[in-house]
Protein backbone atom coordinates (compact mmCIF):
# COMPACT_ATOMS: atom_id res chain seq x y z
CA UNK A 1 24.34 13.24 -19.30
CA UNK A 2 21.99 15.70 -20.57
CA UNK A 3 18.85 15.69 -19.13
CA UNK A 4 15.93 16.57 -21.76
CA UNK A 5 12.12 18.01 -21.41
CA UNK A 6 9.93 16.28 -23.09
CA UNK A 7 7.77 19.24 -23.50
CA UNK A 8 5.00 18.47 -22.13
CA UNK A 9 3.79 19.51 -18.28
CA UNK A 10 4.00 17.08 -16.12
CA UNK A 11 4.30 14.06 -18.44
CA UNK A 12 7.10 12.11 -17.03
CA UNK A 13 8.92 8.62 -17.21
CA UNK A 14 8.47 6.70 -13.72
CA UNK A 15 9.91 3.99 -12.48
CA UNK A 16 7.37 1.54 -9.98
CA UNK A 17 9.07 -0.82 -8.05
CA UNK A 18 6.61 -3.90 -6.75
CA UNK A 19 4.37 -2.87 -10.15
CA UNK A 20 3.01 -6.34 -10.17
CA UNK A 21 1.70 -5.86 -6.37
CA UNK A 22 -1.84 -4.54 -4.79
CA UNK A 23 -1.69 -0.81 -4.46
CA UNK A 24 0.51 -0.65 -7.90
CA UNK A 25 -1.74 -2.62 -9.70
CA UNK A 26 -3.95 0.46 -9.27
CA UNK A 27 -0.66 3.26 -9.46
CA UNK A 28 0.41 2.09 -12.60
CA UNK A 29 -2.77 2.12 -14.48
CA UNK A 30 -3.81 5.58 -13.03
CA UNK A 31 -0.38 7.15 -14.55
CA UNK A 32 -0.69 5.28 -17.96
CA UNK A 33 -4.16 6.97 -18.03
CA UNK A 34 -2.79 10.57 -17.41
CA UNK A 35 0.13 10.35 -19.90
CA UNK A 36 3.30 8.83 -18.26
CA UNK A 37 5.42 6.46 -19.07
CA UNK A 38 5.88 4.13 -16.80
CA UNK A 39 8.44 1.17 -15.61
CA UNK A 40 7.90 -1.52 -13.95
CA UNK A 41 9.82 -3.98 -11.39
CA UNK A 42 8.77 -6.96 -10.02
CA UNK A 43 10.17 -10.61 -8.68
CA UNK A 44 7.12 -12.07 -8.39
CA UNK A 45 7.99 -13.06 -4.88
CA UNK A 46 4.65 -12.85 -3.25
CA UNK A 47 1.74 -13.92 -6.02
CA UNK A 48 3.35 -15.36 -8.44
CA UNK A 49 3.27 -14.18 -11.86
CA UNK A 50 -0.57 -11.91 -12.42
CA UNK A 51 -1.20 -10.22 -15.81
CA UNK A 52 -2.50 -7.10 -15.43
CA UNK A 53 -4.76 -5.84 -17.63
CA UNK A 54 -1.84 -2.77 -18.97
CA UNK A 55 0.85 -5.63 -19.19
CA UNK A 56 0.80 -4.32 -23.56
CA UNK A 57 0.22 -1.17 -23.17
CA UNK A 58 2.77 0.53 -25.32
CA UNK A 59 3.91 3.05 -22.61
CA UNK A 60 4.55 0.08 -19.90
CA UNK A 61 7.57 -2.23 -19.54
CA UNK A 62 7.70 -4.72 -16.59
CA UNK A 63 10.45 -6.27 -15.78
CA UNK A 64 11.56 -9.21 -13.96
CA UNK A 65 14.11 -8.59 -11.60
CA UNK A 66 14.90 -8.26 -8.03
CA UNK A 67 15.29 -4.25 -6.38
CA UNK A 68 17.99 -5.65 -4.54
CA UNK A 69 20.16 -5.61 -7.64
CA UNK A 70 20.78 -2.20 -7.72
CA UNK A 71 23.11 -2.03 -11.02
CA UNK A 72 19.63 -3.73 -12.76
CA UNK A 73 17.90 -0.82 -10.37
CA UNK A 74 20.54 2.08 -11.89
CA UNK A 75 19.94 0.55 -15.32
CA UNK A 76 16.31 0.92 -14.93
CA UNK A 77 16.36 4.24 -13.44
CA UNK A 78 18.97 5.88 -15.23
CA UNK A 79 16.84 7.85 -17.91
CA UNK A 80 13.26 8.08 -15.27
CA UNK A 81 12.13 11.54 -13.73
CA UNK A 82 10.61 9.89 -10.53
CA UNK A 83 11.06 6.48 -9.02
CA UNK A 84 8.17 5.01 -6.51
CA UNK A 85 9.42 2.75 -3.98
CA UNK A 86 6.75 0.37 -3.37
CA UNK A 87 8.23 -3.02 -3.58
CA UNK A 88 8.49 -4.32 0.41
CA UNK A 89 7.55 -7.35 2.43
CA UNK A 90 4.20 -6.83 2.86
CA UNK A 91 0.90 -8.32 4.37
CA UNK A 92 -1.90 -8.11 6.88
CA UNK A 93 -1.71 -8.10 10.70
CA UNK A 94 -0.67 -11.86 11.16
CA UNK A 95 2.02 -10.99 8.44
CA UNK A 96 3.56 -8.86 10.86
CA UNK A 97 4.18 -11.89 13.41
CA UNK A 98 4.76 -14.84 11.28
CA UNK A 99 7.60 -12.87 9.40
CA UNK A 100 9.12 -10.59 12.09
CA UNK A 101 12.55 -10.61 11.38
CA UNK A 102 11.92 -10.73 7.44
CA UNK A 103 10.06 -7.93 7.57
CA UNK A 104 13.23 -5.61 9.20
CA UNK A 105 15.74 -7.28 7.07
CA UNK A 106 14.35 -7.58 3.66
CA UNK A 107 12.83 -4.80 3.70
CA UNK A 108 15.57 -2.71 4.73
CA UNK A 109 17.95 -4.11 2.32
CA UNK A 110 15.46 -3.42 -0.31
CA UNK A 111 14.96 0.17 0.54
CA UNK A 112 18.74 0.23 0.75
CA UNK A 113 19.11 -0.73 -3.02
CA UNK A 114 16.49 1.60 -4.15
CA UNK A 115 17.72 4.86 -2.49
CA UNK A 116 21.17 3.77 -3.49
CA UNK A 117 20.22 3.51 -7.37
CA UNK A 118 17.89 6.79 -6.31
CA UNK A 119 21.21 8.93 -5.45
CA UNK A 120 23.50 8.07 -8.13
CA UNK A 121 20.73 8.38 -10.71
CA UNK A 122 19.97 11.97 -9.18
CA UNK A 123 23.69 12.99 -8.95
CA UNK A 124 24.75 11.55 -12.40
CA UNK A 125 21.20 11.05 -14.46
CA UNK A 126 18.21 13.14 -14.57
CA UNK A 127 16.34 11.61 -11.73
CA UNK A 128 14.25 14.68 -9.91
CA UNK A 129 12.41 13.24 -6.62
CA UNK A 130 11.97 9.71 -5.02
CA UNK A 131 8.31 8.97 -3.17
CA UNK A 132 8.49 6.40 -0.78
CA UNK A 133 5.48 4.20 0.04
CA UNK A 134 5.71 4.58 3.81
CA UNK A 135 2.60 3.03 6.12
CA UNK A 136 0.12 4.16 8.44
CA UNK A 137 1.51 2.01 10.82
CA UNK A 138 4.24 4.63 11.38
CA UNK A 139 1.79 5.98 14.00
CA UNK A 140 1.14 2.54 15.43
CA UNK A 141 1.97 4.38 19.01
CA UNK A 142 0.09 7.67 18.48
CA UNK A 143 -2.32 8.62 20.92
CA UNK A 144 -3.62 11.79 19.07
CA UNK A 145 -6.79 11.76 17.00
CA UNK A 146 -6.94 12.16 14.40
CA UNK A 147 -3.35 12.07 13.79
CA UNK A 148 -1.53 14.71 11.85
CA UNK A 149 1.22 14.47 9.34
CA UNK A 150 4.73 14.94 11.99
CA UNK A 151 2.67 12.98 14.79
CA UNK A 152 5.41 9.96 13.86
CA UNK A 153 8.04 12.06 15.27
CA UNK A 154 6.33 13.41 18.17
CA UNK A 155 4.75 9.47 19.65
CA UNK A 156 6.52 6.63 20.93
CA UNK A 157 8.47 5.01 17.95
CA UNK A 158 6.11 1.45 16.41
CA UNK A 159 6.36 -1.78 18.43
CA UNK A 160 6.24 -4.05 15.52
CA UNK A 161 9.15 -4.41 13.08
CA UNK A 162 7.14 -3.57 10.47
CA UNK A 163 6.14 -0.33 11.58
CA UNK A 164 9.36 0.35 12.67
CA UNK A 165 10.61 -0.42 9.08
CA UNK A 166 8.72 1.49 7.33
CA UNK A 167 9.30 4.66 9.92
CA UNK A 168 12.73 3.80 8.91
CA UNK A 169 12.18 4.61 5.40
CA UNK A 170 10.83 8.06 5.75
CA UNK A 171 14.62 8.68 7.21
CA UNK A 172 16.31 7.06 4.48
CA UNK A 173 14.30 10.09 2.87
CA UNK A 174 15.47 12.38 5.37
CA UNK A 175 19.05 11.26 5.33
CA UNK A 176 19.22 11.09 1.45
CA UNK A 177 18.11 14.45 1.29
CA UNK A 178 20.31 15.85 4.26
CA UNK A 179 23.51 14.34 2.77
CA UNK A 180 22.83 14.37 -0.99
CA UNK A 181 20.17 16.98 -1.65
CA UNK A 182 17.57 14.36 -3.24
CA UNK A 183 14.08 15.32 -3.20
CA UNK A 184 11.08 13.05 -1.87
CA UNK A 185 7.72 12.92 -1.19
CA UNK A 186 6.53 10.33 1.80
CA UNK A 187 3.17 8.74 1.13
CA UNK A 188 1.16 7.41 4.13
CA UNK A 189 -2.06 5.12 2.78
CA UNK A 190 -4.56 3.92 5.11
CA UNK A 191 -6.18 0.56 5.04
CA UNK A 192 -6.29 0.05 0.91
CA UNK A 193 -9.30 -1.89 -0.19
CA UNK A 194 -9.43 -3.26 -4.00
CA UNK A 195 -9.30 -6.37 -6.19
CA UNK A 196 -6.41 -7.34 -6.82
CA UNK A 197 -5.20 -8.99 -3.69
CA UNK A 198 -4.86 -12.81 -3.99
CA UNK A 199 -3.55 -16.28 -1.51
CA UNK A 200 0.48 -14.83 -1.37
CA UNK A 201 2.01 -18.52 -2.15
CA UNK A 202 4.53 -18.49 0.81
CA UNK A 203 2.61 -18.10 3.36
CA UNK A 204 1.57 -20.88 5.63
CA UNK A 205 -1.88 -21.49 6.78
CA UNK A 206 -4.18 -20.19 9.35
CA UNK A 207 -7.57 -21.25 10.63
CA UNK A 208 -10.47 -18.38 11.73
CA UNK A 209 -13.00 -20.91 12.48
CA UNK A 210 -13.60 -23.08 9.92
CA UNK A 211 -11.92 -20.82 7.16
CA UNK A 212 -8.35 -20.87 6.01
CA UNK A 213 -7.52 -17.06 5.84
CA UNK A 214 -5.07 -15.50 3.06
CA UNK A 215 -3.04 -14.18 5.47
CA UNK A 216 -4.07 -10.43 3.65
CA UNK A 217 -6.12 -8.00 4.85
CA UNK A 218 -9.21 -7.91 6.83
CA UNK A 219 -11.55 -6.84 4.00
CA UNK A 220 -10.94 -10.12 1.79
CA UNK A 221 -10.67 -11.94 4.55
CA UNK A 222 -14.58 -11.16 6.03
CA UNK A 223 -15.65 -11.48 2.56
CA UNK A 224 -14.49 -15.35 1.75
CA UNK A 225 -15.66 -16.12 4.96
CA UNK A 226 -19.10 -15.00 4.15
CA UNK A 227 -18.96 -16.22 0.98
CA UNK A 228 -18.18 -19.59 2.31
CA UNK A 229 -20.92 -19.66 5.08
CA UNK A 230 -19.28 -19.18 8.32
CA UNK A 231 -22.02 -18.64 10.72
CA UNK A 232 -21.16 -17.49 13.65
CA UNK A 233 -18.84 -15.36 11.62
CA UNK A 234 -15.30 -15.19 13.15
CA UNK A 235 -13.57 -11.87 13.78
CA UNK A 236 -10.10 -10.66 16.24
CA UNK A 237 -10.75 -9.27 19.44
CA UNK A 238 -13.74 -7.20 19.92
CA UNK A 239 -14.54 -6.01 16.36
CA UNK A 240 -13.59 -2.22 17.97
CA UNK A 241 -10.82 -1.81 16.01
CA UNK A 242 -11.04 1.37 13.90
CA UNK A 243 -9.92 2.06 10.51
CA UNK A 244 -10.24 4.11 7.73
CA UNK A 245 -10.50 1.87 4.73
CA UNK A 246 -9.77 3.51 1.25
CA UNK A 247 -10.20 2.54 -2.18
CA UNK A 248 -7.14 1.75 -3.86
CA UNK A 249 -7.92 3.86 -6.97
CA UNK A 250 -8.62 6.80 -4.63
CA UNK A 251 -5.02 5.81 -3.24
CA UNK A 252 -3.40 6.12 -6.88
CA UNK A 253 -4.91 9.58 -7.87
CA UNK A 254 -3.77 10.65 -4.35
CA UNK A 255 0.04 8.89 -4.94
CA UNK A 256 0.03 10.68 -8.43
CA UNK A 257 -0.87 13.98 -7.33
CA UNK A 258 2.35 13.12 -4.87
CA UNK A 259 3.94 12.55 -7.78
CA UNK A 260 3.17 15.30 -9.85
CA UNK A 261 2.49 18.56 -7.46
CA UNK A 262 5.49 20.47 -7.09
CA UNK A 263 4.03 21.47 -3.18
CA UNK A 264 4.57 17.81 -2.56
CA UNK A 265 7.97 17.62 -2.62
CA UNK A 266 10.19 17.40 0.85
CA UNK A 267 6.99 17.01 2.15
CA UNK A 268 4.82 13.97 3.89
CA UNK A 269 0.96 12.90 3.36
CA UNK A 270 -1.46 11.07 4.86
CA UNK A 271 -3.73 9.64 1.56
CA UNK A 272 -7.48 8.18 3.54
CA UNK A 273 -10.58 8.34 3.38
CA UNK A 274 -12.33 10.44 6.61
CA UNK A 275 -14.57 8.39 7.87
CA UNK A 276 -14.13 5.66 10.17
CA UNK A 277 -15.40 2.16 10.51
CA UNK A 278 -14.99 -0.47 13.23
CA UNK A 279 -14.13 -4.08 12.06
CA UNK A 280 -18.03 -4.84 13.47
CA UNK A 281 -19.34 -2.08 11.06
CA UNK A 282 -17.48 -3.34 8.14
CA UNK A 283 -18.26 -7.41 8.92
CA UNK A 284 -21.86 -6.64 9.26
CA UNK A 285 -22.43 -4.66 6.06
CA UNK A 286 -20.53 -6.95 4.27
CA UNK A 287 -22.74 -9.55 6.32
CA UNK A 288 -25.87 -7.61 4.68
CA UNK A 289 -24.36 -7.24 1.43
CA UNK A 290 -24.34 -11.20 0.87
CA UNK A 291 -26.77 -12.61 3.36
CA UNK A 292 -29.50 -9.72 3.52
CA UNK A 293 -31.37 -9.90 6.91
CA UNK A 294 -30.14 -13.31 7.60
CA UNK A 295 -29.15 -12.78 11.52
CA UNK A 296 -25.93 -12.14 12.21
CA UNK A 297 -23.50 -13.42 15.46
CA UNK A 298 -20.57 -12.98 15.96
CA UNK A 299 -17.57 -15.61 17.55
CA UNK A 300 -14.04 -13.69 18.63
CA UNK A 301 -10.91 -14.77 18.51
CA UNK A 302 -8.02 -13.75 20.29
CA UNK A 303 -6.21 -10.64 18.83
CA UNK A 304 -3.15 -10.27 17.69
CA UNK A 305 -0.27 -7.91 19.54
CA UNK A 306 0.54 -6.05 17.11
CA UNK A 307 -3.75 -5.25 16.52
CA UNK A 308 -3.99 -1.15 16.87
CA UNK A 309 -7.21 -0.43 18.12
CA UNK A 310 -7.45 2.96 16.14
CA UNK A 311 -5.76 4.34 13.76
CA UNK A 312 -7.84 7.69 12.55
CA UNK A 313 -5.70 9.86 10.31
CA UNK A 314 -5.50 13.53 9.76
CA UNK A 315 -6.76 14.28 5.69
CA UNK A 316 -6.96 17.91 5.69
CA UNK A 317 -3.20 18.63 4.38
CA UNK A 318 -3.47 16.71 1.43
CA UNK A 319 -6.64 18.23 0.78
CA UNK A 320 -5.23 22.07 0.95
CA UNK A 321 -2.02 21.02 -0.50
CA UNK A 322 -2.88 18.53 -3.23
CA UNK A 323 -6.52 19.08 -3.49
CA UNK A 324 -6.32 15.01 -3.03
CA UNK A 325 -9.80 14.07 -1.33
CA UNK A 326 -11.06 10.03 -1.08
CA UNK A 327 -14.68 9.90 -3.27
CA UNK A 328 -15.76 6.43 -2.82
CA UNK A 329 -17.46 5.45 -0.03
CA UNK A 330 -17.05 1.77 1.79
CA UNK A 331 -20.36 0.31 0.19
CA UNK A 332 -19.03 1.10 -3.66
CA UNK A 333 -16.03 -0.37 -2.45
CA UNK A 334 -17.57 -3.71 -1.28
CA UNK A 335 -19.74 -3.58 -4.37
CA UNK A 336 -16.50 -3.80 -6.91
CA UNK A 337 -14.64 -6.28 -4.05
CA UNK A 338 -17.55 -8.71 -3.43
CA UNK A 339 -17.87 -10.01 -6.74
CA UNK A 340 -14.08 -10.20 -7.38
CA UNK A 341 -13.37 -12.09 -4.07
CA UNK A 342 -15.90 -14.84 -5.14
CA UNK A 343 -15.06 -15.63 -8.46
CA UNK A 344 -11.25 -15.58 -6.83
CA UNK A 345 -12.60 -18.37 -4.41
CA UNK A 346 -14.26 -20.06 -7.02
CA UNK A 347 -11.36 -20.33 -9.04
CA UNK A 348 -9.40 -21.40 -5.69
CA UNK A 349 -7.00 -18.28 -5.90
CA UNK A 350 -8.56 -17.33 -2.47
């Protein structure tokens, strides 16, 4: 097959697989915006079926299918430049022990699929680079702050199986590229905060006081429970914890500068905002955003194993490399979320 420019720099056809998910829902429409073309893949598995608000754009197709097929994934790929692996298993912290053994297998067999339809579509189509969605938890065992890009290799491996996983994608991107020469680009976010992110319907339920969580992340988590009038307000452990929590349409300019920079390729990033924010920080401004000077208390519950107390990542190679840099700060963030996550519990998705 010939392969043919279209012409224009950097303007490319991409294939997203999980398009209909959290951090795509803010990939896709960030690489419609700057000219692509872009293809989507989704079951559905998690949410349910979500229109998006790109669903007719006339440079988008979604379709419904599983990555696990991987002649539908070779169709699909066959005439792309780049291919995002995003689709995965995927929740918050008690995600990680409620769904152990899911998390390994599924996800494995769906990385699997993709890198297979990845190779052939490289060796026999035009395909030029896969970027692989990969996970700050890769460092779950790091003990250097902040932690730099190759720290994965150099710390103990992850405890849970779904850091483990995802460490075991970055070397289907090192194997794939040993054996068969295709390029990639690993992509580390940190703590993605957005709209977007609603009740996954196969997930069972669990109590933090008087709330029934989503079983997501701890953003929309604090925020329903405010919203709902827990008072003490419930939080794991300590409230300690730190993270770096980045808006998820900083996230997509910093996957499609991945995507697009040719110093990205063969190469890994950490995509975060710099600053850091313990879970107490972030429940009491939220606390302040919806209750004002109302006092706040706090009750806490037992953490989870699998609960990293920090996780502070490196930003400074994706900033000389890509000239990628995180511009909203946590209070804009919780300004766009707030809203969202209560008309989402007043509409009972949440």
């Amino acid at each position: 097959m010939e392969c043919i420019e279209t012409g224009r720099k950097n303007i490319m056809k991409i294939l997203v697989t999980g398009s209909a998910g959290f951090i795509a829902g803010y990939l896709v429409d960030e690489l419609l915006r700057h000219g692509h073309t872009v293809v989507g893949i989704d079951n559905y598995s998690k949410y349910g079926f979500i229109e998006k608000s790109y669903d007719k754009h006339p440079n988008y197709k979604i379709i419904k299918g599983d990555v696990k097929d991987t002649d539908l994934m070779k169709e699909l790929i066959a005439d792309c430049d780049q291919v995002v692996a995003i689709a995965a298993m995927i929740g918050g912290i008690t995600y990680f022990h409620e769904y152990a053994y899911d998390l390994l297998a599924e996800n494995e067999r769906i990385t699997a699929s993709t890198f297979d339809a990845a190779i052939w579509a490289f060796k026999e189509r035009c395909l030029k680079k896969i970027n692989i969605l990969s996970s700050s938890m890769v460092y779950e065992s790091a003990s250097v702050y902040p932690t730099p890009e190759g720290e994965q290799k150099n710390c103990p491996p992850p405890l849970s199986t779904y850091g483990f996983q995802k460490l075991a994608c970055e070397y289907f991107a090192q194997g794939a590229y040993e054996q068969y020469k295709l390029p990639y680009t690993i992509i580390r976010p940190f703590n993605c905060v957005g709209i977007g992110e609603q009740r996954a319907k196969n997930e069972k339920e669990i109590l933090s006081g008087n709330v029934k969580l989503a079983m997501s992340h701890v953003v929309p988590d604090l925020v329903q429970k405010v919203l709902k009038g827990q008072d003490p307000l419930h939080i794991l452990g300590e409230g300690n914890q730190i993270r770096h929590y980045t808006y998820g349409g900083d996230l997509a300019r910093g996957i499609r500068l991945c995507i697009e920079h040719e110093k990205a390729v063969n190469d890994d990033f950490n995509l975060s905002t710099s600053v850091s924010t313990t879970v107490k920080e972030l429940a009491t401004l939220i606390w302040q955003k919806i209750n004002g000077d109302k006092p706040l208390t706090f009750i806490h519950d037992k953490a989870f194993e699998y609960d990293v107390q920090k996780r502070v990542p490196a930003v400074e190679k994706a900033k000389k490399l890509l000239g990628f840099e995180a511009a909203t700060d946590l209070s804009a963030t919780l300004d766009e979320v707030i809203p969202w996550v209560k008309e989402q519990v007043a509409l009972g998705n949440i």
